[in-house]
PDB file of N, CA and C in Angstrom:
ATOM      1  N   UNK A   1     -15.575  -1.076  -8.557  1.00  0.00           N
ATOM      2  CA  UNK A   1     -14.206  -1.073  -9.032  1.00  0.00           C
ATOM      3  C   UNK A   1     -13.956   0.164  -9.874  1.00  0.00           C
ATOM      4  N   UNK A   2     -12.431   0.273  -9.570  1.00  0.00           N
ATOM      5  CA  UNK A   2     -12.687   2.170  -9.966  1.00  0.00           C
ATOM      6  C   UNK A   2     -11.947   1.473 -11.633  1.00  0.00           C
ATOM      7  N   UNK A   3     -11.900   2.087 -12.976  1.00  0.00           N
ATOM      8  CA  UNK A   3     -11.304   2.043 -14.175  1.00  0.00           C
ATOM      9  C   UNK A   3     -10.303   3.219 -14.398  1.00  0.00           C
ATOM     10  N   UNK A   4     -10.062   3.938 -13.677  1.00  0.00           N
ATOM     11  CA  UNK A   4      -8.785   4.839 -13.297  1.00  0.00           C
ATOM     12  C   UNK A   4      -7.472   3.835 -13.079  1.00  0.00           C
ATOM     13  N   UNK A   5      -6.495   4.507 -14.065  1.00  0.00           N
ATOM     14  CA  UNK A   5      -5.338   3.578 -14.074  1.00  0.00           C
ATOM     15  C   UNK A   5      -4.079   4.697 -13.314  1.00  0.00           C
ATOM     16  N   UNK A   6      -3.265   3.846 -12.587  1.00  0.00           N
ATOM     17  CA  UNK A   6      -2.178   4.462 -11.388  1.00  0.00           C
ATOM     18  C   UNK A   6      -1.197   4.601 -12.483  1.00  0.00           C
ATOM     19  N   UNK A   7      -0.426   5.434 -12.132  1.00  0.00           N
ATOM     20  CA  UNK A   7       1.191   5.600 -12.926  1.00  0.00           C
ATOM     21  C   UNK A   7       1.579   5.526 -12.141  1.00  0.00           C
ATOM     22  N   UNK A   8       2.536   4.488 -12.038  1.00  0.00           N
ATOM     23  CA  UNK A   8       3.703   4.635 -10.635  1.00  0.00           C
ATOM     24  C   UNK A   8       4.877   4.892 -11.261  1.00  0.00           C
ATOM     25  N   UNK A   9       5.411   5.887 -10.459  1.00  0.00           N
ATOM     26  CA  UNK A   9       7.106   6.287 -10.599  1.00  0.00           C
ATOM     27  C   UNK A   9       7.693   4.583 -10.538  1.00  0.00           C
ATOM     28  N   UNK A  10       8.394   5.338 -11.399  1.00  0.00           N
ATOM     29  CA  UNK A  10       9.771   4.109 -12.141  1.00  0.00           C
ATOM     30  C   UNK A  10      10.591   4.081 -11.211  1.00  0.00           C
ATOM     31  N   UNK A  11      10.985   2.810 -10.676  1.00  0.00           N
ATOM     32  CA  UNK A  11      12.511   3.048 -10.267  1.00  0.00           C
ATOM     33  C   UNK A  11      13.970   3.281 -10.993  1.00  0.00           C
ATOM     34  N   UNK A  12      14.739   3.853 -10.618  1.00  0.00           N
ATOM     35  CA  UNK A  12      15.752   4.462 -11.705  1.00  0.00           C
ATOM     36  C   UNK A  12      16.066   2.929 -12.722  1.00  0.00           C
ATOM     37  N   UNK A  13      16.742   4.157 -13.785  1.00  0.00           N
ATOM     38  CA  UNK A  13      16.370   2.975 -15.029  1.00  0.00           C
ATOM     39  C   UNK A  13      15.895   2.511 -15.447  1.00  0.00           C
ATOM     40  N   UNK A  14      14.267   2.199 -14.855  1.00  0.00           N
ATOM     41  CA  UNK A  14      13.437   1.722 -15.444  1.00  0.00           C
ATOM     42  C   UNK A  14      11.890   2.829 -16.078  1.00  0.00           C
ATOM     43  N   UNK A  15      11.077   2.135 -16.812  1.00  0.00           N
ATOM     44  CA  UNK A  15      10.467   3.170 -17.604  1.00  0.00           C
ATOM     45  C   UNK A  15       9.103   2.950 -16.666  1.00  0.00           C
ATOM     46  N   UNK A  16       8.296   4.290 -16.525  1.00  0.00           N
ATOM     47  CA  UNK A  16       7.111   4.329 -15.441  1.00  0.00           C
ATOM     48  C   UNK A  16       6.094   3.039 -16.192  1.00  0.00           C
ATOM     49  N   UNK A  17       5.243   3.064 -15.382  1.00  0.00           N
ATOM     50  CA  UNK A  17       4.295   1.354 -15.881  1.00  0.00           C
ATOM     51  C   UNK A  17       3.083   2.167 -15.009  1.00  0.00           C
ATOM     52  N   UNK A  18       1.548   1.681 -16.024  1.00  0.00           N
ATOM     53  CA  UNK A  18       0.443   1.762 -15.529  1.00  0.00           C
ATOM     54  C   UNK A  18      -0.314   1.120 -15.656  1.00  0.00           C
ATOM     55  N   UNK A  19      -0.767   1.392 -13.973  1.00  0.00           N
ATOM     56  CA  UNK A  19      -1.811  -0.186 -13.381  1.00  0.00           C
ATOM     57  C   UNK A  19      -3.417   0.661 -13.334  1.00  0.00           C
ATOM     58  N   UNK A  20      -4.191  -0.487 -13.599  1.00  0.00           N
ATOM     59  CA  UNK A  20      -5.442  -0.307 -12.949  1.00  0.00           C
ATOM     60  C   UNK A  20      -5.518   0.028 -11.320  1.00  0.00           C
ATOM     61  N   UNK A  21      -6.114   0.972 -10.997  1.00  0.00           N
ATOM     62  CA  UNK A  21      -6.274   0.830  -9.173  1.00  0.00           C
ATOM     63  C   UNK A  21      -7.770   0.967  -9.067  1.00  0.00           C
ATOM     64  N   UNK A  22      -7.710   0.729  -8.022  1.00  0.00           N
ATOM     65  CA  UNK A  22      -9.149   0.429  -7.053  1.00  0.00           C
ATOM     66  C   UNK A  22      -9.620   1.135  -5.588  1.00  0.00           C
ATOM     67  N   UNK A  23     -10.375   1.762  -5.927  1.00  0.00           N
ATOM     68  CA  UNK A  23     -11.089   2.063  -4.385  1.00  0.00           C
ATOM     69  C   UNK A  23     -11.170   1.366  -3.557  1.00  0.00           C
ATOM     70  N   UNK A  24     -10.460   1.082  -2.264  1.00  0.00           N
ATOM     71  CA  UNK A  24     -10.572   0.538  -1.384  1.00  0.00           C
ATOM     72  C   UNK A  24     -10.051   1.078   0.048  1.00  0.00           C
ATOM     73  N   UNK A  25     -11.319   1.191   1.052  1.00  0.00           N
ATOM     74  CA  UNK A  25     -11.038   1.771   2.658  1.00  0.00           C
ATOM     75  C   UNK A  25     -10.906   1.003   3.072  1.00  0.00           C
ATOM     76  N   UNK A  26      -9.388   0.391   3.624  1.00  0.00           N
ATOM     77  CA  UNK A  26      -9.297  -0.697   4.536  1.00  0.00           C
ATOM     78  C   UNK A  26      -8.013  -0.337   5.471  1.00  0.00           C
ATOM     79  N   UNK A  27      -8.678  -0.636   6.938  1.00  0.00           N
ATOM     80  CA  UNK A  27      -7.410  -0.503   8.078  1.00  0.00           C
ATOM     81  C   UNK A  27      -6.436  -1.443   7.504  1.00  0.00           C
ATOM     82  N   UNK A  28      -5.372  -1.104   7.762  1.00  0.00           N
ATOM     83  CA  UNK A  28      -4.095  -1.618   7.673  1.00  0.00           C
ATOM     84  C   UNK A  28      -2.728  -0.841   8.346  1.00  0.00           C
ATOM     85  N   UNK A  29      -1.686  -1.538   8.619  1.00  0.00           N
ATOM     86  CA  UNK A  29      -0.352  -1.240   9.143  1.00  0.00           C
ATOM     87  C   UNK A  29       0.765  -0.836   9.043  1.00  0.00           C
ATOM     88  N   UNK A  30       1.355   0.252   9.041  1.00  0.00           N
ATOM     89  CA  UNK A  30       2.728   0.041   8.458  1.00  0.00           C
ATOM     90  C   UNK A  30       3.862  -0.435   9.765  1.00  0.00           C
ATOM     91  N   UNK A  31       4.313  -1.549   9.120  1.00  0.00           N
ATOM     92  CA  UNK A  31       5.687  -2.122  10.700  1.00  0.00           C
ATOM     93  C   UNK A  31       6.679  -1.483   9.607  1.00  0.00           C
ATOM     94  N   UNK A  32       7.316  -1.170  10.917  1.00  0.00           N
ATOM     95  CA  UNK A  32       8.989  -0.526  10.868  1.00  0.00           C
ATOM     96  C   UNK A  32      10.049  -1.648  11.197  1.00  0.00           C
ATOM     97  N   UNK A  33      10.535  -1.795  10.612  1.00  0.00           N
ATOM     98  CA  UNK A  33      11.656  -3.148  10.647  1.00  0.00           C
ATOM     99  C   UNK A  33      12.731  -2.361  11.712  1.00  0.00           C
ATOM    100  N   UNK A  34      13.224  -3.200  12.982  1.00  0.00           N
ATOM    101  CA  UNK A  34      14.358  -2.982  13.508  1.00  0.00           C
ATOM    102  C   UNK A  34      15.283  -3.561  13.038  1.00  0.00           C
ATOM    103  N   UNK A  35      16.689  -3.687  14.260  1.00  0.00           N
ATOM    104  CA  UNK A  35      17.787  -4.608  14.303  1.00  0.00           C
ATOM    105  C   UNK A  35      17.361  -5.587  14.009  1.00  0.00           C
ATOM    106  N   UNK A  36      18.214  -6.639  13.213  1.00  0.00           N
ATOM    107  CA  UNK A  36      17.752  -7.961  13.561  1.00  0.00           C
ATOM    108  C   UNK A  36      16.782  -8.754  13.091  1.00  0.00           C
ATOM    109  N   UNK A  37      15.919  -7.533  12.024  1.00  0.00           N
ATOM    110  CA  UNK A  37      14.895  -7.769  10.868  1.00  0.00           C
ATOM    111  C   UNK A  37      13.638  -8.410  12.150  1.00  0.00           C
ATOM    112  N   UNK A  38      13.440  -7.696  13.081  1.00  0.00           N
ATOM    113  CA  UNK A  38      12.022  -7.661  13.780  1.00  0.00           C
ATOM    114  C   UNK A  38      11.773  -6.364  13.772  1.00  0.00           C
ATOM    115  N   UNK A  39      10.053  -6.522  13.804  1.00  0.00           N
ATOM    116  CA  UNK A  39       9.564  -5.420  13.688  1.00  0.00           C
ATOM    117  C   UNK A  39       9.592  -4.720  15.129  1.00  0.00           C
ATOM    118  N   UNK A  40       9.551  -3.405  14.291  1.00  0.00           N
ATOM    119  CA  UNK A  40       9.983  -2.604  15.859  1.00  0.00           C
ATOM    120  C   UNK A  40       8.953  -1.726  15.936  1.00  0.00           C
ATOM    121  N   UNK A  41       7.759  -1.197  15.092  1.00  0.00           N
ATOM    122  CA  UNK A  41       7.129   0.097  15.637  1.00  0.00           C
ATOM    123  C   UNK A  41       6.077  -0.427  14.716  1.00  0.00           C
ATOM    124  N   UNK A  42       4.509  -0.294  14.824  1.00  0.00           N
ATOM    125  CA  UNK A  42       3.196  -0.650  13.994  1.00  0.00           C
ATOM    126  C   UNK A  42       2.704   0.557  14.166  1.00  0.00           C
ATOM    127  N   UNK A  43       2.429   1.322  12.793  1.00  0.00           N
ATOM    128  CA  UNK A  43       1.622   2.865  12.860  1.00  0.00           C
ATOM    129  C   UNK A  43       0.175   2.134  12.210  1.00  0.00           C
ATOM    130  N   UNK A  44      -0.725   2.481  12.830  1.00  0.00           N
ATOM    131  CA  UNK A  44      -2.533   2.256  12.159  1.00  0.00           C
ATOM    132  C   UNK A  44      -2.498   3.461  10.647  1.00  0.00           C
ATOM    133  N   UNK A  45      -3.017   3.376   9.794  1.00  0.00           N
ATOM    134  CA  UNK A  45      -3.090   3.692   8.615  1.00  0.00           C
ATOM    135  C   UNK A  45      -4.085   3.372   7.806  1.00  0.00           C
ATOM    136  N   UNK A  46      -4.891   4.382   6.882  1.00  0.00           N
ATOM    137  CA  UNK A  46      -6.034   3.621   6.557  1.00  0.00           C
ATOM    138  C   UNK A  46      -6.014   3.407   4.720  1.00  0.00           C
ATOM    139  N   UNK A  47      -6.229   2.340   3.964  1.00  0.00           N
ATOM    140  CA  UNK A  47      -5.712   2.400   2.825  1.00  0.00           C
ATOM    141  C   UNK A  47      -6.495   2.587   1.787  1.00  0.00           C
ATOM    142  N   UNK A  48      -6.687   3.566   0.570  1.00  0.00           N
ATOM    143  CA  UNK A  48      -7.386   4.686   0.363  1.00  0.00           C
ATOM    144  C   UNK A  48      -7.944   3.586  -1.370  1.00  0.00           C
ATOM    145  N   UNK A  49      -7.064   3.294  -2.158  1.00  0.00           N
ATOM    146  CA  UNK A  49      -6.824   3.132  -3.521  1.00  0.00           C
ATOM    147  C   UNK A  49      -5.324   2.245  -3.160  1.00  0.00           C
ATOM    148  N   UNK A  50      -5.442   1.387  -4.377  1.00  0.00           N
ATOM    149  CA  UNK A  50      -4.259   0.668  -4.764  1.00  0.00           C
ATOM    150  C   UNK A  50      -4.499  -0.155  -6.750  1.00  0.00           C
ATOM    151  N   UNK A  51      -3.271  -0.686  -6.463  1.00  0.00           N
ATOM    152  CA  UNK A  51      -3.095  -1.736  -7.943  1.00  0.00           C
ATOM    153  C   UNK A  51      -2.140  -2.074  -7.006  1.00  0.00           C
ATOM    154  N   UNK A  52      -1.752  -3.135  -8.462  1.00  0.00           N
ATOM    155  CA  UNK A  52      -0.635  -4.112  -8.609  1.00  0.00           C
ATOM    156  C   UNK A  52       0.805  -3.638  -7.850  1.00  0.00           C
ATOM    157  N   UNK A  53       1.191  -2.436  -8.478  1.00  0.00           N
ATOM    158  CA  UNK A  53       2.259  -1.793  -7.993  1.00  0.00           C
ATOM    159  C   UNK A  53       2.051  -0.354  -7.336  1.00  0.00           C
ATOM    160  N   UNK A  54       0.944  -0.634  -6.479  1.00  0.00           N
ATOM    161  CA  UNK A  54       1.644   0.502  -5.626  1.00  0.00           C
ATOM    162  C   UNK A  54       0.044   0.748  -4.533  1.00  0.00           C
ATOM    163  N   UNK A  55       0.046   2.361  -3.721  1.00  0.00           N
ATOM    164  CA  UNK A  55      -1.029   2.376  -3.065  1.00  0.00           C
ATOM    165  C   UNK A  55      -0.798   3.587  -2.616  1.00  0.00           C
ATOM    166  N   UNK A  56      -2.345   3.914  -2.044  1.00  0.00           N
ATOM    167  CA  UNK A  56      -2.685   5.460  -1.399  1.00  0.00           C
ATOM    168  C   UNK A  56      -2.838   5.119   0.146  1.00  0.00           C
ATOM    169  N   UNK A  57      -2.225   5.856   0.726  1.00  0.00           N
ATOM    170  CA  UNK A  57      -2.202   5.287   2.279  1.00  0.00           C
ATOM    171  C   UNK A  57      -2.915   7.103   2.893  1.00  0.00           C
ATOM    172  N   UNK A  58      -3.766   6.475   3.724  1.00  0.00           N
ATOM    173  CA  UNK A  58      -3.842   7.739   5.060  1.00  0.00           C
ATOM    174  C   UNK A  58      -3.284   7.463   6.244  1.00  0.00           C
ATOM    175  N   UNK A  59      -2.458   8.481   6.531  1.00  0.00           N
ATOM    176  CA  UNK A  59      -1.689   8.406   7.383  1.00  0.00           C
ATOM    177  C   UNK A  59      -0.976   9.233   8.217  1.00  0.00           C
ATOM    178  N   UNK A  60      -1.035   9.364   9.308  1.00  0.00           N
ATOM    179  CA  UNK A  60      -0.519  10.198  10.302  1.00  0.00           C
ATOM    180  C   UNK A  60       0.712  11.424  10.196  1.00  0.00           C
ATOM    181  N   UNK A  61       0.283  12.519   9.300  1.00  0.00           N
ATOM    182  CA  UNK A  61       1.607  13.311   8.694  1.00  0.00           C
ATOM    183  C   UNK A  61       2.630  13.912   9.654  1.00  0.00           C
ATOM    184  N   UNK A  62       2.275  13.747  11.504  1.00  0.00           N
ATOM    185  CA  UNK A  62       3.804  13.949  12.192  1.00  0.00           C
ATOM    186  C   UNK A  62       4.484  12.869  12.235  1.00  0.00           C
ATOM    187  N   UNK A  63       4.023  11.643  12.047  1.00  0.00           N
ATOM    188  CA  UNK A  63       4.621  10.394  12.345  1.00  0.00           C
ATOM    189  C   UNK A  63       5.643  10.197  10.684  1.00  0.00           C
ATOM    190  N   UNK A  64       7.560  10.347  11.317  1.00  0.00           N
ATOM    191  CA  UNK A  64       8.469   9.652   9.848  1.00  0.00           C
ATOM    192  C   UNK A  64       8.264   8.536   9.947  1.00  0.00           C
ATOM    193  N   UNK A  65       8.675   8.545   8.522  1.00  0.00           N
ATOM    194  CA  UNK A  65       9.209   7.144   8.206  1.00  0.00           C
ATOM    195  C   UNK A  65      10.510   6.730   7.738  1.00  0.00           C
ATOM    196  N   UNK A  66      10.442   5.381   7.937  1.00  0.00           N
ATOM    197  CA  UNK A  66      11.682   5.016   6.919  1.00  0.00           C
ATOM    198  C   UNK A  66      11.704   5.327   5.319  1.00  0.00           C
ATOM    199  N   UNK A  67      12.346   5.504   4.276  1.00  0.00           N
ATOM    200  CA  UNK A  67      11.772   5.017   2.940  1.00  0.00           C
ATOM    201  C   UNK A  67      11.296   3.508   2.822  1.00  0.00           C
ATOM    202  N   UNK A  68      11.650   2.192   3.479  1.00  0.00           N
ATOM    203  CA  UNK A  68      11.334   1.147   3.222  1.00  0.00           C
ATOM    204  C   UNK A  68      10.440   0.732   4.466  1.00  0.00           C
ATOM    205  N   UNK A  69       9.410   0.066   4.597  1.00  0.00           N
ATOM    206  CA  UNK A  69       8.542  -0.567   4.981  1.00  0.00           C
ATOM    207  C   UNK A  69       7.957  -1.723   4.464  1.00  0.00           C
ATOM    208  N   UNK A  70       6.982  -2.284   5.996  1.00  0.00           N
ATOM    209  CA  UNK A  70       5.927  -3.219   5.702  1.00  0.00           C
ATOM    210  C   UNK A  70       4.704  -3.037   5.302  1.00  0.00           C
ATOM    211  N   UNK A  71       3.819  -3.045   4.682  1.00  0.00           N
ATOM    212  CA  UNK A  71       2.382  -2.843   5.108  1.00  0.00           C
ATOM    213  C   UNK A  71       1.734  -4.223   5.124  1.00  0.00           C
ATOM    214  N   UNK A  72       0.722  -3.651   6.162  1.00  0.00           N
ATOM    215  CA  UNK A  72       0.011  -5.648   6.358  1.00  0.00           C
ATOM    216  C   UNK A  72      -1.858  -5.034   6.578  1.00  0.00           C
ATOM    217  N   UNK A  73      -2.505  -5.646   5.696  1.00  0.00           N
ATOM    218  CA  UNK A  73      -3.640  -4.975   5.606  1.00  0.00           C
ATOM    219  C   UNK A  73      -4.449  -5.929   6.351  1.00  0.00           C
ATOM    220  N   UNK A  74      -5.934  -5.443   6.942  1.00  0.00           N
ATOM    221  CA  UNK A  74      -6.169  -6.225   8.225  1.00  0.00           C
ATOM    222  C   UNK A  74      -7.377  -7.337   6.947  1.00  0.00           C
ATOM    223  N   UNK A  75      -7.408  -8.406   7.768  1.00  0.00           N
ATOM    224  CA  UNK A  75      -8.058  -9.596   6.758  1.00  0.00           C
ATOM    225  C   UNK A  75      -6.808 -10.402   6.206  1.00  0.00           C
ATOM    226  N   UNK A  76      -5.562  -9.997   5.529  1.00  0.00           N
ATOM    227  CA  UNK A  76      -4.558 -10.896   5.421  1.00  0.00           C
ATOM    228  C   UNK A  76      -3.104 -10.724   6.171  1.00  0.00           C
ATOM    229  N   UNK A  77      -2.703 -12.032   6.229  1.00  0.00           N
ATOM    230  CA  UNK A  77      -1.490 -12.462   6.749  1.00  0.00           C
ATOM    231  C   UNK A  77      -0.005 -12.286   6.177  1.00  0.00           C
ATOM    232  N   UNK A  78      -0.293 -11.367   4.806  1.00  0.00           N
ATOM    233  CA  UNK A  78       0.978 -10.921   4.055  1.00  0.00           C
ATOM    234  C   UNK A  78       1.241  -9.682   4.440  1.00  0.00           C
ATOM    235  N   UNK A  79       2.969  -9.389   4.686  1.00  0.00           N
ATOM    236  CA  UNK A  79       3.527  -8.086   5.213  1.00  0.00           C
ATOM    237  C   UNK A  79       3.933  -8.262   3.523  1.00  0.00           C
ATOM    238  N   UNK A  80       3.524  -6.350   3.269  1.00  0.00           N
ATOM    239  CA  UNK A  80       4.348  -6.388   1.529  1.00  0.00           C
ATOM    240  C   UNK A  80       5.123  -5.122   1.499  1.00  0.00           C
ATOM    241  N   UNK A  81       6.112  -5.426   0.824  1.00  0.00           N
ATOM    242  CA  UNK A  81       7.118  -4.562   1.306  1.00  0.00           C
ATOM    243  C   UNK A  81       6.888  -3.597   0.365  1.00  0.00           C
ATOM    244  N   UNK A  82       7.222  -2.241   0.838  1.00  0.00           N
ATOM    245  CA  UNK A  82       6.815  -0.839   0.762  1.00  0.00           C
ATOM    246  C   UNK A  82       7.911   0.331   0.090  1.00  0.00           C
ATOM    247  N   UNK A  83       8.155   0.480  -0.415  1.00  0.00           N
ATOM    248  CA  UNK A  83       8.862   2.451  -0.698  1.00  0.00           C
ATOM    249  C   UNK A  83       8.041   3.499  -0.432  1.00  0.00           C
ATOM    250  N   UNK A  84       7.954   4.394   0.355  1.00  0.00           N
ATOM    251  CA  UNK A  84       7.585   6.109   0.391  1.00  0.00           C
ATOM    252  C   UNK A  84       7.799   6.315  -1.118  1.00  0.00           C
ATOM    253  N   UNK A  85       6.834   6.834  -2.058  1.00  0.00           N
ATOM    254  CA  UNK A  85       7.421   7.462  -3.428  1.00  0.00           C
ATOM    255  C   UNK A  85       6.738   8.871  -3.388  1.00  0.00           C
ATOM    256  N   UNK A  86       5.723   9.008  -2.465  1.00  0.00           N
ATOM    257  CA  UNK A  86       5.538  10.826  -2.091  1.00  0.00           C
ATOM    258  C   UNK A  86       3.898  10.962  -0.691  1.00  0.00           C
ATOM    259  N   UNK A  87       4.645  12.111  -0.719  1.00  0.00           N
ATOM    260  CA  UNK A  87       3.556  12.387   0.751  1.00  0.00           C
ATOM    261  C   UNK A  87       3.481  14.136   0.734  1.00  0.00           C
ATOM    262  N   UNK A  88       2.637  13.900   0.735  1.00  0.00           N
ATOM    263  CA  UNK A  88       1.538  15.192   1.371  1.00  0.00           C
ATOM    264  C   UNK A  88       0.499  15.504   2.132  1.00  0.00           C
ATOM    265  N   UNK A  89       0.695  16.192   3.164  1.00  0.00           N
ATOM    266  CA  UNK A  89       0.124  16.224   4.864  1.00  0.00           C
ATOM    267  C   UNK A  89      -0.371  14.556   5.048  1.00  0.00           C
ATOM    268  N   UNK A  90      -1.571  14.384   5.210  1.00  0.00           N
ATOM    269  CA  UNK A  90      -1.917  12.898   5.259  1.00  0.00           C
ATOM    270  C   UNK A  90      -1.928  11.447   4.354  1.00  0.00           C
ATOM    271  N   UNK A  91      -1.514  12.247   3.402  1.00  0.00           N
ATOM    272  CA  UNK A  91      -1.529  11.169   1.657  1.00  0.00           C
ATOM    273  C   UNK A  91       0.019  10.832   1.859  1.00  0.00           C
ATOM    274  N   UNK A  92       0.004   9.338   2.207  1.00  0.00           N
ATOM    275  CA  UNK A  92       0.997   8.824   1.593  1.00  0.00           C
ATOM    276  C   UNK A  92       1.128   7.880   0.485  1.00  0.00           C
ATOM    277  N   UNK A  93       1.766   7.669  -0.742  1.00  0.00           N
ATOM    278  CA  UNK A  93       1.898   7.021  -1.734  1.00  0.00           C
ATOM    279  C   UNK A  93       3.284   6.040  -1.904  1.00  0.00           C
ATOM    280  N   UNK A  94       2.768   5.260  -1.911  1.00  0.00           N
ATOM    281  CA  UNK A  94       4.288   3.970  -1.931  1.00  0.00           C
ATOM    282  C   UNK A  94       3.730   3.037  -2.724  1.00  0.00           C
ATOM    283  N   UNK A  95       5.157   2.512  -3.054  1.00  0.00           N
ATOM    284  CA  UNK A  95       5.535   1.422  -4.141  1.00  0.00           C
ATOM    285  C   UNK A  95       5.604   0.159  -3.771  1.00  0.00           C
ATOM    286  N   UNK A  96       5.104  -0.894  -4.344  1.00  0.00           N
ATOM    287  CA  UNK A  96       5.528  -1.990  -3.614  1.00  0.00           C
ATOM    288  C   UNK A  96       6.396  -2.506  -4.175  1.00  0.00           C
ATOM    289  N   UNK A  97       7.785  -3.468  -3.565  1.00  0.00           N
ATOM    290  CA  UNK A  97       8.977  -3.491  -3.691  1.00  0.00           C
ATOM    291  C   UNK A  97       8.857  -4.824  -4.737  1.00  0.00           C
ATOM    292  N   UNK A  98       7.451  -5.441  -4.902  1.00  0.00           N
ATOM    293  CA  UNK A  98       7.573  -6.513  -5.839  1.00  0.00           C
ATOM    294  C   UNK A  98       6.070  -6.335  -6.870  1.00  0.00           C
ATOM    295  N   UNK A  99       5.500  -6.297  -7.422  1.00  0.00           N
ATOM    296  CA  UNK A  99       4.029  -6.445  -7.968  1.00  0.00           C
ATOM    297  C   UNK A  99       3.114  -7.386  -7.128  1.00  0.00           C
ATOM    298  N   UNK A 100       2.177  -7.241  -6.670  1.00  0.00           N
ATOM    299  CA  UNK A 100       0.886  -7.898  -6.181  1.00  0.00           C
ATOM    300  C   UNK A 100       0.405  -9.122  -7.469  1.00  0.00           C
ATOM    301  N   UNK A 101       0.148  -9.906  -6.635  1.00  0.00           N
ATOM    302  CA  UNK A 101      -0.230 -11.246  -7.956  1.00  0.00           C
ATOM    303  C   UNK A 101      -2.069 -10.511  -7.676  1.00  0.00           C
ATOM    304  N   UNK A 102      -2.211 -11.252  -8.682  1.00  0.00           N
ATOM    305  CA  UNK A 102      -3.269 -10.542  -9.026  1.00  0.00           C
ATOM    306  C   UNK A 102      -4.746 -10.985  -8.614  1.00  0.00           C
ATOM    307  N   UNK A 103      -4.408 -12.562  -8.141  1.00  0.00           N
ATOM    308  CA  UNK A 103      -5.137 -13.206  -7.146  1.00  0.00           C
ATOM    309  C   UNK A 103      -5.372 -12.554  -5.598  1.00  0.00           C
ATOM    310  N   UNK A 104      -4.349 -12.311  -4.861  1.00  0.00           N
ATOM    311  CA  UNK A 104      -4.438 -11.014  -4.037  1.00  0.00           C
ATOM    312  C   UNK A 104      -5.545  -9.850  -3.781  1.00  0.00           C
ATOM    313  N   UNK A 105      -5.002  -9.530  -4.898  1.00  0.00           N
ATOM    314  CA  UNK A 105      -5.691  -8.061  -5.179  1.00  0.00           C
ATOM    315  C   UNK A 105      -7.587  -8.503  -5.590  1.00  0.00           C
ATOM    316  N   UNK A 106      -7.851  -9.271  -6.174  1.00  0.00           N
ATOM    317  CA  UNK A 106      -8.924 -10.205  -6.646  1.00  0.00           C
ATOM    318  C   UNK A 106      -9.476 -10.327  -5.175  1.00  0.00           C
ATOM    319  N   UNK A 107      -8.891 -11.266  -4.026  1.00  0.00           N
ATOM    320  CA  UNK A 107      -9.524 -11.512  -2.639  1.00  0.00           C
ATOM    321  C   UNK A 107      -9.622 -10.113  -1.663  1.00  0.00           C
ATOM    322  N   UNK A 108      -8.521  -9.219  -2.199  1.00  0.00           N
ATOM    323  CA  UNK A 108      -8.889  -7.793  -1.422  1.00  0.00           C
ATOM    324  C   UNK A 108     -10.047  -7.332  -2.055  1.00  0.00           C
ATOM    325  N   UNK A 109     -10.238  -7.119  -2.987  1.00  0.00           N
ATOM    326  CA  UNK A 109     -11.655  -6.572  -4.064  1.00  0.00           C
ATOM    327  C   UNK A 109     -12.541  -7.421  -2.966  1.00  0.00           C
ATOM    328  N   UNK A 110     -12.964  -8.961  -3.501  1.00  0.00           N
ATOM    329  CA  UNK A 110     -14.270  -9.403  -2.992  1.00  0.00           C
ATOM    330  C   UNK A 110     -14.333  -9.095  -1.269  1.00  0.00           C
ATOM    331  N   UNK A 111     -13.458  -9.393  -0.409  1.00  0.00           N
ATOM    332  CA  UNK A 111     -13.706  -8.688   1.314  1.00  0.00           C
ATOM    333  C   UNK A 111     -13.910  -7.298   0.841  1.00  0.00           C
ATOM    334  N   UNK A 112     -13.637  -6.985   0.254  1.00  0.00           N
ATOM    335  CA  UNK A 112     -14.216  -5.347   0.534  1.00  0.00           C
ATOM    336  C   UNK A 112     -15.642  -5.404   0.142  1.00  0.00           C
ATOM    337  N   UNK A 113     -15.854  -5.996  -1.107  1.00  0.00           N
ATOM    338  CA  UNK A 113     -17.488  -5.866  -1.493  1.00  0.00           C
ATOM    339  C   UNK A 113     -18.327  -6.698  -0.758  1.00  0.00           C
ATOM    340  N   UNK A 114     -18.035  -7.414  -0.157  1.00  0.00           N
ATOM    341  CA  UNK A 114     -18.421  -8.166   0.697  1.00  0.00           C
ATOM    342  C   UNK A 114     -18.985  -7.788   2.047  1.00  0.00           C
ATOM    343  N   UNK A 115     -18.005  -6.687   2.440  1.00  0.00           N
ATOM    344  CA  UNK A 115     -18.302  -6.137   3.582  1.00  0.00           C
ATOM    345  C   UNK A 115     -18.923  -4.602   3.542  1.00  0.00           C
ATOM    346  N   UNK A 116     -19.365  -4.525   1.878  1.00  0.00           N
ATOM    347  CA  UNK A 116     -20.454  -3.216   1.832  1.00  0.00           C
ATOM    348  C   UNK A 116     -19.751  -2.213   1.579  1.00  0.00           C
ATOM    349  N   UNK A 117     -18.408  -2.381   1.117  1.00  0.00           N
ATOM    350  CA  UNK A 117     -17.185  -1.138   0.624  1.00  0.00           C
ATOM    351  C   UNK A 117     -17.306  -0.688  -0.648  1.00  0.00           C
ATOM    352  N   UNK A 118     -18.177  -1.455  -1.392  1.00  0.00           N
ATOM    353  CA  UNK A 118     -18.185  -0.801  -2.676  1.00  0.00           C
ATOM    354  C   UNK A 118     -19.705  -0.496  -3.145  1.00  0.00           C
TER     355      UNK A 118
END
């Protein structure tokens, strides 16, 4: 477990907040929401570091995006909704649109150590 704490950009009006993040290499997804609130497009992405509010994504730098997304990391069944807050060539960094409970983040930790990731 990394003791490096994330600053995530504030959303307007509000004041920046810092989380603990964590080393973690895990495949995961970003879905593109169509019409009609179905998903319309799944890019593979590999996910680098995260916390509570937010995450380091690798990811395909010709492929846009929306600003808003899904990400759905492989091992769980939660799509969590996403902001772009910056990118450079393969580093993408986004926000998540609510905080991660912390139980979550707790069962992502142990599958990862579990499976020899840390």
């Amino acid at each position: 477990m990394s003791m490096i704490m994330h600053v995530a950009l504030a959303k307007p009006g509000q004041a920046a907040a810092v989380y603990q993040h964590y080393f973690i290499e895990r495949p995961c997804r970003i879905l593109v929401i169509g019409k009609q609130l179905k998903a319309k497009t799944k890019y593979q992405c590999l996910l680098r570091h995260i916390s509570i509010g937010g995450a380091m994504l690798d990811f395909n730098a010709a492929i846009m995006l929306p600003k808003h997304f899904f990400l759905e990391i492989d091992g769980f069944k939660e799509e969590i909704g996403c902001a772009e807050i910056h990118r450079s060539g393969t580093e993408l960094g986004v926000r998540f649109n609510m905080l991660l409970a912390q139980d979550f983040l707790r069962r992502l930790i142990r599958l990862q150590f579990s499976s020899g990731g840390l």
